[in-house]
C-alpha atoms as a PDB file:
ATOM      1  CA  UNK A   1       0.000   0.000   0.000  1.00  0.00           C
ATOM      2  CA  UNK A   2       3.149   2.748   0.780  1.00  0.00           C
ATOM      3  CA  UNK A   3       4.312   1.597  -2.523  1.00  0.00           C
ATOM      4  CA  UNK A   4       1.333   2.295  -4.304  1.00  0.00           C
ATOM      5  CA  UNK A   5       0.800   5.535  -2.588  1.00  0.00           C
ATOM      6  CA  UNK A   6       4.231   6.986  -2.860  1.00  0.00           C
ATOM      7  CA  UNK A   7       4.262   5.661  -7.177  1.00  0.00           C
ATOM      8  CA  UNK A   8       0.819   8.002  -6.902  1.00  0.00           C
ATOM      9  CA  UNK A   9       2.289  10.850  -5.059  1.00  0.00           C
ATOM     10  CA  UNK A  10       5.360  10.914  -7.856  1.00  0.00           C
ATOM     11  CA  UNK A  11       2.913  10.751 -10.576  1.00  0.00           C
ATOM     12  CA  UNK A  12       0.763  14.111  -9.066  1.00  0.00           C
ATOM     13  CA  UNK A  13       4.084  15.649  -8.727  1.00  0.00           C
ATOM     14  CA  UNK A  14       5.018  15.222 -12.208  1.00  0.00           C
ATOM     15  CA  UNK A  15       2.005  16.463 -13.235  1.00  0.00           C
ATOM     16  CA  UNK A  16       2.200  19.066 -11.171  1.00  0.00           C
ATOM     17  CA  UNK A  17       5.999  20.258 -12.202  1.00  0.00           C
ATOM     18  CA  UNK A  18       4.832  19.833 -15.786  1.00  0.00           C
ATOM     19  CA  UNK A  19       2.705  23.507 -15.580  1.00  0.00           C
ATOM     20  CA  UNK A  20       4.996  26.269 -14.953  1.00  0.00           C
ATOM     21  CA  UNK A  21       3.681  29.465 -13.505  1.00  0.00           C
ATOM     22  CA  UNK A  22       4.496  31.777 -16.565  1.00  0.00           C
ATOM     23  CA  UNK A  23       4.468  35.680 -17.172  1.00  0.00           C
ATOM     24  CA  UNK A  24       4.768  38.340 -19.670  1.00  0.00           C
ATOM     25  CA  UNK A  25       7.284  41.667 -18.416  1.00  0.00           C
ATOM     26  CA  UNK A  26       8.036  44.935 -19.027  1.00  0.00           C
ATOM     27  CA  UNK A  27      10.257  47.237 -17.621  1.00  0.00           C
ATOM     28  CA  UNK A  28      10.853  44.080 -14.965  1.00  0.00           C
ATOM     29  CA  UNK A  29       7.246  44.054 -14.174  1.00  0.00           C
ATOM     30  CA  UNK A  30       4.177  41.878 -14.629  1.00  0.00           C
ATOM     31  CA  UNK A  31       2.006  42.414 -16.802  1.00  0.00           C
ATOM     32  CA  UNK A  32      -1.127  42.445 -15.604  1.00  0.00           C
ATOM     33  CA  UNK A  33      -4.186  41.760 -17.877  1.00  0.00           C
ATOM     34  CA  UNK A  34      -4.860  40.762 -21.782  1.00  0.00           C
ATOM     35  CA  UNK A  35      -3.493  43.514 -23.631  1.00  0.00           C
ATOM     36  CA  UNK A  36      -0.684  45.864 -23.823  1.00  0.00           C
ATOM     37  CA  UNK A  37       0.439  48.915 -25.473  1.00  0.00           C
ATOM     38  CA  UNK A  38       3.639  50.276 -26.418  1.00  0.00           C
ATOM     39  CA  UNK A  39       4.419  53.496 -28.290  1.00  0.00           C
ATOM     40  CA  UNK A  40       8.169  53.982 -28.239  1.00  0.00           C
ATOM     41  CA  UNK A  41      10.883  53.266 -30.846  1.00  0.00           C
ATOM     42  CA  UNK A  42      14.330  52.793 -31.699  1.00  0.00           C
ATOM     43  CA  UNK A  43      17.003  53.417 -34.308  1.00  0.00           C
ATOM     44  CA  UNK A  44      20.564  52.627 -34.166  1.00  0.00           C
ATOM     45  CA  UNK A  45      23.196  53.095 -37.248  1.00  0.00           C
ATOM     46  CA  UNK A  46      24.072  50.680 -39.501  1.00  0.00           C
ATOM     47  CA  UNK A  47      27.721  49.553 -39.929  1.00  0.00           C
ATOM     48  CA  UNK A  48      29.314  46.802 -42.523  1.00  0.00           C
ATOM     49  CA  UNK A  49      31.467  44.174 -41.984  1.00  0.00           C
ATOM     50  CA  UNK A  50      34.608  45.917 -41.233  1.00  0.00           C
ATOM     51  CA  UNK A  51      32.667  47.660 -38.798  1.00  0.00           C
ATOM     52  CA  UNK A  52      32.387  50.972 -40.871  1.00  0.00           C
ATOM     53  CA  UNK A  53      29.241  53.498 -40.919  1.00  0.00           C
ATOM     54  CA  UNK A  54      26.857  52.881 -44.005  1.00  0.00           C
ATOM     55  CA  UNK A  55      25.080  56.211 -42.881  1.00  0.00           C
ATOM     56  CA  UNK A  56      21.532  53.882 -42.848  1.00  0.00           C
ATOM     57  CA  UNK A  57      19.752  52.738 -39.665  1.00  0.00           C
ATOM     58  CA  UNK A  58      18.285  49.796 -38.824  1.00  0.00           C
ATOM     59  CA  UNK A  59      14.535  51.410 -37.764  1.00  0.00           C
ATOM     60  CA  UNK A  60      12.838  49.488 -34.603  1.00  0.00           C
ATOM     61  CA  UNK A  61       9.816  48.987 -32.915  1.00  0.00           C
ATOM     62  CA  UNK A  62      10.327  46.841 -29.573  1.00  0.00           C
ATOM     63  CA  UNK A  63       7.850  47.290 -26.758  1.00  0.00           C
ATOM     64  CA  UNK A  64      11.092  44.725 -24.452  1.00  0.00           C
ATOM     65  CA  UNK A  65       8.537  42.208 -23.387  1.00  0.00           C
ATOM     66  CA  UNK A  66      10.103  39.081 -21.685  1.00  0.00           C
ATOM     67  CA  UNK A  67       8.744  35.740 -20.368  1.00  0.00           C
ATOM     68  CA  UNK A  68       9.494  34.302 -17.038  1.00  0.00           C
ATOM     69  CA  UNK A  69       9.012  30.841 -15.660  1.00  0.00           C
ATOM     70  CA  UNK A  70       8.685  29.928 -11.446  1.00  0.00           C
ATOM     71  CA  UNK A  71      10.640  26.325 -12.502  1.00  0.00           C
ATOM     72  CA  UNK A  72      12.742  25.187 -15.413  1.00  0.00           C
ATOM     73  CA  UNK A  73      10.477  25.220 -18.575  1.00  0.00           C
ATOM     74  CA  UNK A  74      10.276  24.306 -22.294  1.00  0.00           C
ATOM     75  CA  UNK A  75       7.771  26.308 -23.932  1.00  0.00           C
ATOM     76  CA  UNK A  76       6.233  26.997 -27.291  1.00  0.00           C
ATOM     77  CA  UNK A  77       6.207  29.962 -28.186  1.00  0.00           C
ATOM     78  CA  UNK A  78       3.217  31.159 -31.172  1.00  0.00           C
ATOM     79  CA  UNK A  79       2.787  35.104 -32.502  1.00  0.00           C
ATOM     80  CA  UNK A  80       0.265  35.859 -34.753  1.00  0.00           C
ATOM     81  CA  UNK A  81      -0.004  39.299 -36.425  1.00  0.00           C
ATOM     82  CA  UNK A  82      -1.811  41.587 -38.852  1.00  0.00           C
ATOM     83  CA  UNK A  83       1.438  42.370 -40.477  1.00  0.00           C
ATOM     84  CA  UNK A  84       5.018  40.628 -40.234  1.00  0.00           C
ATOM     85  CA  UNK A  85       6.851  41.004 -37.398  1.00  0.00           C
ATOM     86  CA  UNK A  86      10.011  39.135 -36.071  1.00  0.00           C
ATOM     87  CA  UNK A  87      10.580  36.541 -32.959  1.00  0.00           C
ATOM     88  CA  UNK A  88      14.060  35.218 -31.872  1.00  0.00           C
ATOM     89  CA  UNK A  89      13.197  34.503 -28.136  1.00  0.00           C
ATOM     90  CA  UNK A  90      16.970  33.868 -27.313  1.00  0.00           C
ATOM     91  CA  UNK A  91      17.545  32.021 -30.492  1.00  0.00           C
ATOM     92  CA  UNK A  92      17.279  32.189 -34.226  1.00  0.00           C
ATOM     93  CA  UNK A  93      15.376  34.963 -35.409  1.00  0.00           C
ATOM     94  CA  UNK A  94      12.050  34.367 -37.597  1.00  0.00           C
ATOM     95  CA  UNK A  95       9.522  36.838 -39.223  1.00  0.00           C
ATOM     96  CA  UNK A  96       6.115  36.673 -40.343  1.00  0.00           C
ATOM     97  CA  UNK A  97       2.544  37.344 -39.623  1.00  0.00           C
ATOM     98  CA  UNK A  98       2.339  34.112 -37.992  1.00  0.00           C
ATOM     99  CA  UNK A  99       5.600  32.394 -36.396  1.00  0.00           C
ATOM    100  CA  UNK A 100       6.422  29.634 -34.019  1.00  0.00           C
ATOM    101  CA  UNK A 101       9.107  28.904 -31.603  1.00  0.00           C
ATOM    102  CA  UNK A 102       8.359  25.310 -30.593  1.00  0.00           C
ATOM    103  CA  UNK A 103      10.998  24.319 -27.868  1.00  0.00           C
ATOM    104  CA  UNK A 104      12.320  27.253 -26.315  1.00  0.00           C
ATOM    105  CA  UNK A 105      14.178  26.817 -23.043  1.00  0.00           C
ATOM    106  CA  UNK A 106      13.146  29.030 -19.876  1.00  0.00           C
ATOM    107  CA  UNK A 107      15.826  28.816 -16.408  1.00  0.00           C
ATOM    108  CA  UNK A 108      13.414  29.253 -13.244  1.00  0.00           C
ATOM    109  CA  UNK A 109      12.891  32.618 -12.965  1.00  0.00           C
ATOM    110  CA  UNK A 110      15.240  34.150 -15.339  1.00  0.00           C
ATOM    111  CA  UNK A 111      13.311  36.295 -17.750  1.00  0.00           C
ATOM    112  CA  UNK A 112      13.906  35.550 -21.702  1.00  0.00           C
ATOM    113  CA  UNK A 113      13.565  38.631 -23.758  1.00  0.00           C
ATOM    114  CA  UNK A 114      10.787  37.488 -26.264  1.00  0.00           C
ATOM    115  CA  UNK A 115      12.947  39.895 -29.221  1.00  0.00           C
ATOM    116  CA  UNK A 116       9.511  39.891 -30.328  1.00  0.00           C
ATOM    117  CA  UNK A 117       9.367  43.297 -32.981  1.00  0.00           C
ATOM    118  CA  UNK A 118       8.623  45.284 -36.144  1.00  0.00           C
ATOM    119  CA  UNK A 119      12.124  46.200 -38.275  1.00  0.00           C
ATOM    120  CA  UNK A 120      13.158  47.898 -40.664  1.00  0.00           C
ATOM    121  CA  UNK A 121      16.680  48.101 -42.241  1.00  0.00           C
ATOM    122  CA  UNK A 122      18.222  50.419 -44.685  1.00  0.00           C
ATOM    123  CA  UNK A 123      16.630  54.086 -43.432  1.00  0.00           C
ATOM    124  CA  UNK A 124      18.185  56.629 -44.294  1.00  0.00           C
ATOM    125  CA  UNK A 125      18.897  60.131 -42.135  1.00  0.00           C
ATOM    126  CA  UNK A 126      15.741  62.074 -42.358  1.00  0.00           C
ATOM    127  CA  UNK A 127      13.470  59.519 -43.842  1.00  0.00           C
ATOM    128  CA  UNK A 128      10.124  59.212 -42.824  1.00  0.00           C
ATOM    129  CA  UNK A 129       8.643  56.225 -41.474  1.00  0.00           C
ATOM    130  CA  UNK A 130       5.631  54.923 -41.844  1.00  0.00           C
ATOM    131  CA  UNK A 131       5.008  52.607 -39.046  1.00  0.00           C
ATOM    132  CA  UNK A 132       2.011  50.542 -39.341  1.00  0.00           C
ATOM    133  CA  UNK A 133      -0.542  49.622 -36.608  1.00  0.00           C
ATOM    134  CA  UNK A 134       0.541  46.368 -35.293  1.00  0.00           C
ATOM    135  CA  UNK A 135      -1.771  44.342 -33.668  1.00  0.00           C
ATOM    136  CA  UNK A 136      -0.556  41.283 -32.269  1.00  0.00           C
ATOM    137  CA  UNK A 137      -1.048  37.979 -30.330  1.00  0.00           C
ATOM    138  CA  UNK A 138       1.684  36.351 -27.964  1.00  0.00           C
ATOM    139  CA  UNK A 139       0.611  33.088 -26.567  1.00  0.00           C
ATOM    140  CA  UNK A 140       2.647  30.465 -25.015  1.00  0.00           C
ATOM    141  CA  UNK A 141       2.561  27.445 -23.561  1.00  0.00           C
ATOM    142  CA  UNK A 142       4.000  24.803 -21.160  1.00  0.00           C
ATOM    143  CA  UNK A 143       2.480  21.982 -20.494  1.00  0.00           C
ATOM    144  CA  UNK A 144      -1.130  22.270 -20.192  1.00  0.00           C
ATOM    145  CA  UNK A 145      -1.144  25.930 -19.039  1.00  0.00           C
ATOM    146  CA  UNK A 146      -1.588  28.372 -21.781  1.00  0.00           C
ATOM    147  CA  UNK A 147      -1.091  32.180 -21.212  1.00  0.00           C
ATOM    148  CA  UNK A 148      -2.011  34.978 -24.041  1.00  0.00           C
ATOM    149  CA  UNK A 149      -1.167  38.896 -24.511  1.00  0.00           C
ATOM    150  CA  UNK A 150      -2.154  41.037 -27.343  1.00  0.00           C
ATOM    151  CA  UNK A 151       0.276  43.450 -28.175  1.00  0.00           C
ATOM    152  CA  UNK A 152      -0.895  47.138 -29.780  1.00  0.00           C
ATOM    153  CA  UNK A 153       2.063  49.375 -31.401  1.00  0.00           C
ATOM    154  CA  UNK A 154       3.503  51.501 -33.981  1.00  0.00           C
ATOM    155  CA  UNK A 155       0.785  53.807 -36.188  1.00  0.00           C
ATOM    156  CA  UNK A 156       3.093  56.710 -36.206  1.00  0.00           C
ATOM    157  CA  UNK A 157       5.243  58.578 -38.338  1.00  0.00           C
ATOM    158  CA  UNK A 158       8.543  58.377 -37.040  1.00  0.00           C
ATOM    159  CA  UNK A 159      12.178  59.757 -38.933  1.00  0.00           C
ATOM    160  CA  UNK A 160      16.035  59.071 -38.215  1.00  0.00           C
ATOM    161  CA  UNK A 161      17.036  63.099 -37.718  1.00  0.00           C
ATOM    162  CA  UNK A 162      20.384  64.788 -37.196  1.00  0.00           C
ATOM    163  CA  UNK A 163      21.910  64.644 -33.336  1.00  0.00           C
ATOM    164  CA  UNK A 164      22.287  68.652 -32.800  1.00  0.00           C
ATOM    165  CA  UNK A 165      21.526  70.570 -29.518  1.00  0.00           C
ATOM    166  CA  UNK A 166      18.610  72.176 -31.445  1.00  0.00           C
ATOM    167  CA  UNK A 167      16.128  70.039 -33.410  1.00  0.00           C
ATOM    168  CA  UNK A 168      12.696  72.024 -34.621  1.00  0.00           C
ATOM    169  CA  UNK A 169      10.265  73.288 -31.207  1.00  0.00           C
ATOM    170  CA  UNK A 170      13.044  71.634 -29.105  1.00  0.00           C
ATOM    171  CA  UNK A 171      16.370  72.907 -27.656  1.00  0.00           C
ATOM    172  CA  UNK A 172      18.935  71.515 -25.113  1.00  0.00           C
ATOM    173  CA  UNK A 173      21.500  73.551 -23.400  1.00  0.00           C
ATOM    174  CA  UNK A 174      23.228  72.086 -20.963  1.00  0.00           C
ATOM    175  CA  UNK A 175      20.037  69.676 -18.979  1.00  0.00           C
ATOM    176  CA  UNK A 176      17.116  71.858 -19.537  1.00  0.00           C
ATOM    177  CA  UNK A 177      14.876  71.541 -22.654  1.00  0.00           C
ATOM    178  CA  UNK A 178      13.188  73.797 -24.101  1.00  0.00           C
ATOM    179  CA  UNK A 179       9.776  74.075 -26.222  1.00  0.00           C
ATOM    180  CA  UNK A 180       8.251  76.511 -28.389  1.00  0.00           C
ATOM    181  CA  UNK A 181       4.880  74.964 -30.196  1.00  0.00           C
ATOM    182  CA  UNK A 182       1.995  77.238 -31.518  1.00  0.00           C
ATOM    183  CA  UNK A 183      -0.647  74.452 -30.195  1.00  0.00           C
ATOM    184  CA  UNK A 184      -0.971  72.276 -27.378  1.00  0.00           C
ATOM    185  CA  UNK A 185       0.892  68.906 -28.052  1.00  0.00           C
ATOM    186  CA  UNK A 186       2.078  65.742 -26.097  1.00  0.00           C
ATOM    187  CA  UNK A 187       5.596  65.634 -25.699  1.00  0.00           C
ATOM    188  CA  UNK A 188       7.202  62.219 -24.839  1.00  0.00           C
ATOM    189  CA  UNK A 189      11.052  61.108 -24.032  1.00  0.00           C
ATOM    190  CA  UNK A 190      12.352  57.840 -24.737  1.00  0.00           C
ATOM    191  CA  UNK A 191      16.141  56.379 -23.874  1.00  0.00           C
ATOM    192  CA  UNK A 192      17.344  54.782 -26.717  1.00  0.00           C
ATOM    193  CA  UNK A 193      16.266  51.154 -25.970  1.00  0.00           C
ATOM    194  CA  UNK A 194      12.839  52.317 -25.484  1.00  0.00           C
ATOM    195  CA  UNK A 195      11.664  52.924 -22.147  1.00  0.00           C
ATOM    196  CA  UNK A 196       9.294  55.970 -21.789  1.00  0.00           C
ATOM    197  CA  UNK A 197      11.091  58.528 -19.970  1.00  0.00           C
ATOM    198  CA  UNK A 198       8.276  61.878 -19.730  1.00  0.00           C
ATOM    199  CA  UNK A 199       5.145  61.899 -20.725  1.00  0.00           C
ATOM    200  CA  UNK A 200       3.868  65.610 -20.800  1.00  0.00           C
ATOM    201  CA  UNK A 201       1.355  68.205 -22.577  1.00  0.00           C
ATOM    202  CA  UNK A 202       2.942  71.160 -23.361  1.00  0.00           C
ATOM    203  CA  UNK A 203       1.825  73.968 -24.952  1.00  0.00           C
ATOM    204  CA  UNK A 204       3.559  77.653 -25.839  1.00  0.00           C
ATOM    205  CA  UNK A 205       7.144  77.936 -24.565  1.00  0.00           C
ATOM    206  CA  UNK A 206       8.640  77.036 -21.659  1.00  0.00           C
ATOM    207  CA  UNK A 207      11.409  74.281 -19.985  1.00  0.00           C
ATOM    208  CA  UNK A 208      12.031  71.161 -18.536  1.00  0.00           C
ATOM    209  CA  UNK A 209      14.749  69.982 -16.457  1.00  0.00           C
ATOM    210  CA  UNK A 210      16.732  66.745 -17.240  1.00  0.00           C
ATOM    211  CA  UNK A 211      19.210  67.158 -14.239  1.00  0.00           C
ATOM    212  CA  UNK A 212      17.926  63.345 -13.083  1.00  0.00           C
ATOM    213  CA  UNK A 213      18.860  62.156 -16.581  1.00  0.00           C
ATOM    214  CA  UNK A 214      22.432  60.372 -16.682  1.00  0.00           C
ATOM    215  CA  UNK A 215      24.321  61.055 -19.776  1.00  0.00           C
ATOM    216  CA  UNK A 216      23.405  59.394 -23.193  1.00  0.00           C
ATOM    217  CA  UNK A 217      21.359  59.749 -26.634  1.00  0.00           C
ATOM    218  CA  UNK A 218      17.994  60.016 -26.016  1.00  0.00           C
ATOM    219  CA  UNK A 219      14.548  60.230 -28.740  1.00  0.00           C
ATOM    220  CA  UNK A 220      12.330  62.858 -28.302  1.00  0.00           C
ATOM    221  CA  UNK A 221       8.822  62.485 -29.875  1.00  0.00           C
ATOM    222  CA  UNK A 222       6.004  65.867 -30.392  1.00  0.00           C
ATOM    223  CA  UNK A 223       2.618  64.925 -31.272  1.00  0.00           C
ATOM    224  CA  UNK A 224      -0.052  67.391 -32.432  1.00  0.00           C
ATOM    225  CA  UNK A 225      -1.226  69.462 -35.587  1.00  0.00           C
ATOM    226  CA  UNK A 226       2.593  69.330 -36.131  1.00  0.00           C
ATOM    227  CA  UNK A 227       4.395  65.731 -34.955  1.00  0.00           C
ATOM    228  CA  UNK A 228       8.065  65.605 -34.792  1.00  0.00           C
ATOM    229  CA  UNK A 229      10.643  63.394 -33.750  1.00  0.00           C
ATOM    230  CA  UNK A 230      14.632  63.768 -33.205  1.00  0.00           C
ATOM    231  CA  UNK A 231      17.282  63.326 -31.163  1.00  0.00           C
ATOM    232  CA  UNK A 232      19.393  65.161 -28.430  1.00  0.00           C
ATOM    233  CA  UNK A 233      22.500  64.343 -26.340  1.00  0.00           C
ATOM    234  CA  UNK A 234      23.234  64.486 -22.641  1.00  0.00           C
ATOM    235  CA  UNK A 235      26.817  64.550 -21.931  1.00  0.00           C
END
């Protein structure tokens, strides 16, 4: 009878380790709830193989979402799309409206960055973009747990401008910035991998400090009658 009970006992737990806990993040948190919207970007130059500038930019949209596991994991890994995007989860990149990572390999709670995102190579400086409204469907599984986020991004016009210390409405000197727009607008500041730094309304002229920023490139983005996009430095 202990036999029997202890050859059930392995079985449940078996069973049991065969269903990870999984979640989406961003920013190191957990997503909470079905959907999620990102509106930042990024754009980094473009060298060849000896490592020289082409003076193109590879154009991204990458709202950083990872996956994390409470135990050791294989999951499979499914993103459907309205237009084609690109996985690599850690691995061999693939792009499509509909791809599939089958076996990917999760470490107990060790995010994976899902390098789920829409690309574009070969933009040149002062191009505009034309990114598209991406509406998209993450779902993974492991074992017989099955957890699902639907992504929203992109549907903006978006460029690859000059680095200066003035750029249209916007002006840096030293770590204040400085605005000067006819209408009211939503001005937004993004580091370059991304993350959201300010989200503000502004309207007329006026300044902001960025003595909390530490030094680095940064995107600005100005939406209104007039949108704009650029670049500044913080050194």
């Amino acid at each position: 009878m202990k036999k029997s009970l202890l050859t059930i006992a392995l079985i449940a737990g078996a069973a049991f380790a065969a269903n990870a806990e999984l979640n989406f993040l961003h920013d190191g948190e957990v997503i909470t709830g079905p959907t999620f919207s990102y509106e930042g970007w990024t754009y980094v130059p473009v060298a060849d193989k000896d490592g020289n500038p082409t003076g193109l930019y590879q154009f991204k949209v990458d709202p950083e979402i990872y996956l994390v596991s409470d135990q050791n994991a294989t999951v499979y890994i499914n993103v459907t799309a309205n237009t084609d995007i690109q996985l690599c989860a850690g691995g061999d990149c693939i792009t499509g409206d509909n791809v599939t990572k089958p076996e990917v390999a999760l470490t107990a709670n060790v995010p994976l960055n899902l390098q789920f995102d829409w690309l574009m190579q070969g933009v040149n400086q002062g191009e505009d973009i034309e990114v598209p409204e991406i509406d998209a469907t993450i779902s993974v599984t492991s074992g017989t747990e099955t957890i699902t986020l639907r992504v929203s991004m992109g549907g903006v016009t978006a460029g690859v401008e000059s680095i200066g210390t003035t750029l249209n409405n916007i002006s840096i000197s030293g770590r204040s910035l400085s605005f000067d727009v006819a209408n009211s607008a939503q001005l937004s500041l993004y580091s370059l991998s991304g993350k959201t730094i300010l989200n503000k309304t502004v309207a007329g002229n006026g300044s902001i400090s960025l003595a909390n920023l530490p030094s680095g490139v940064y995107v600005y983005r100005l939406t209104g009658k007039t949108p704009k996009t650029g670049k500044f430095i913080i050194r």
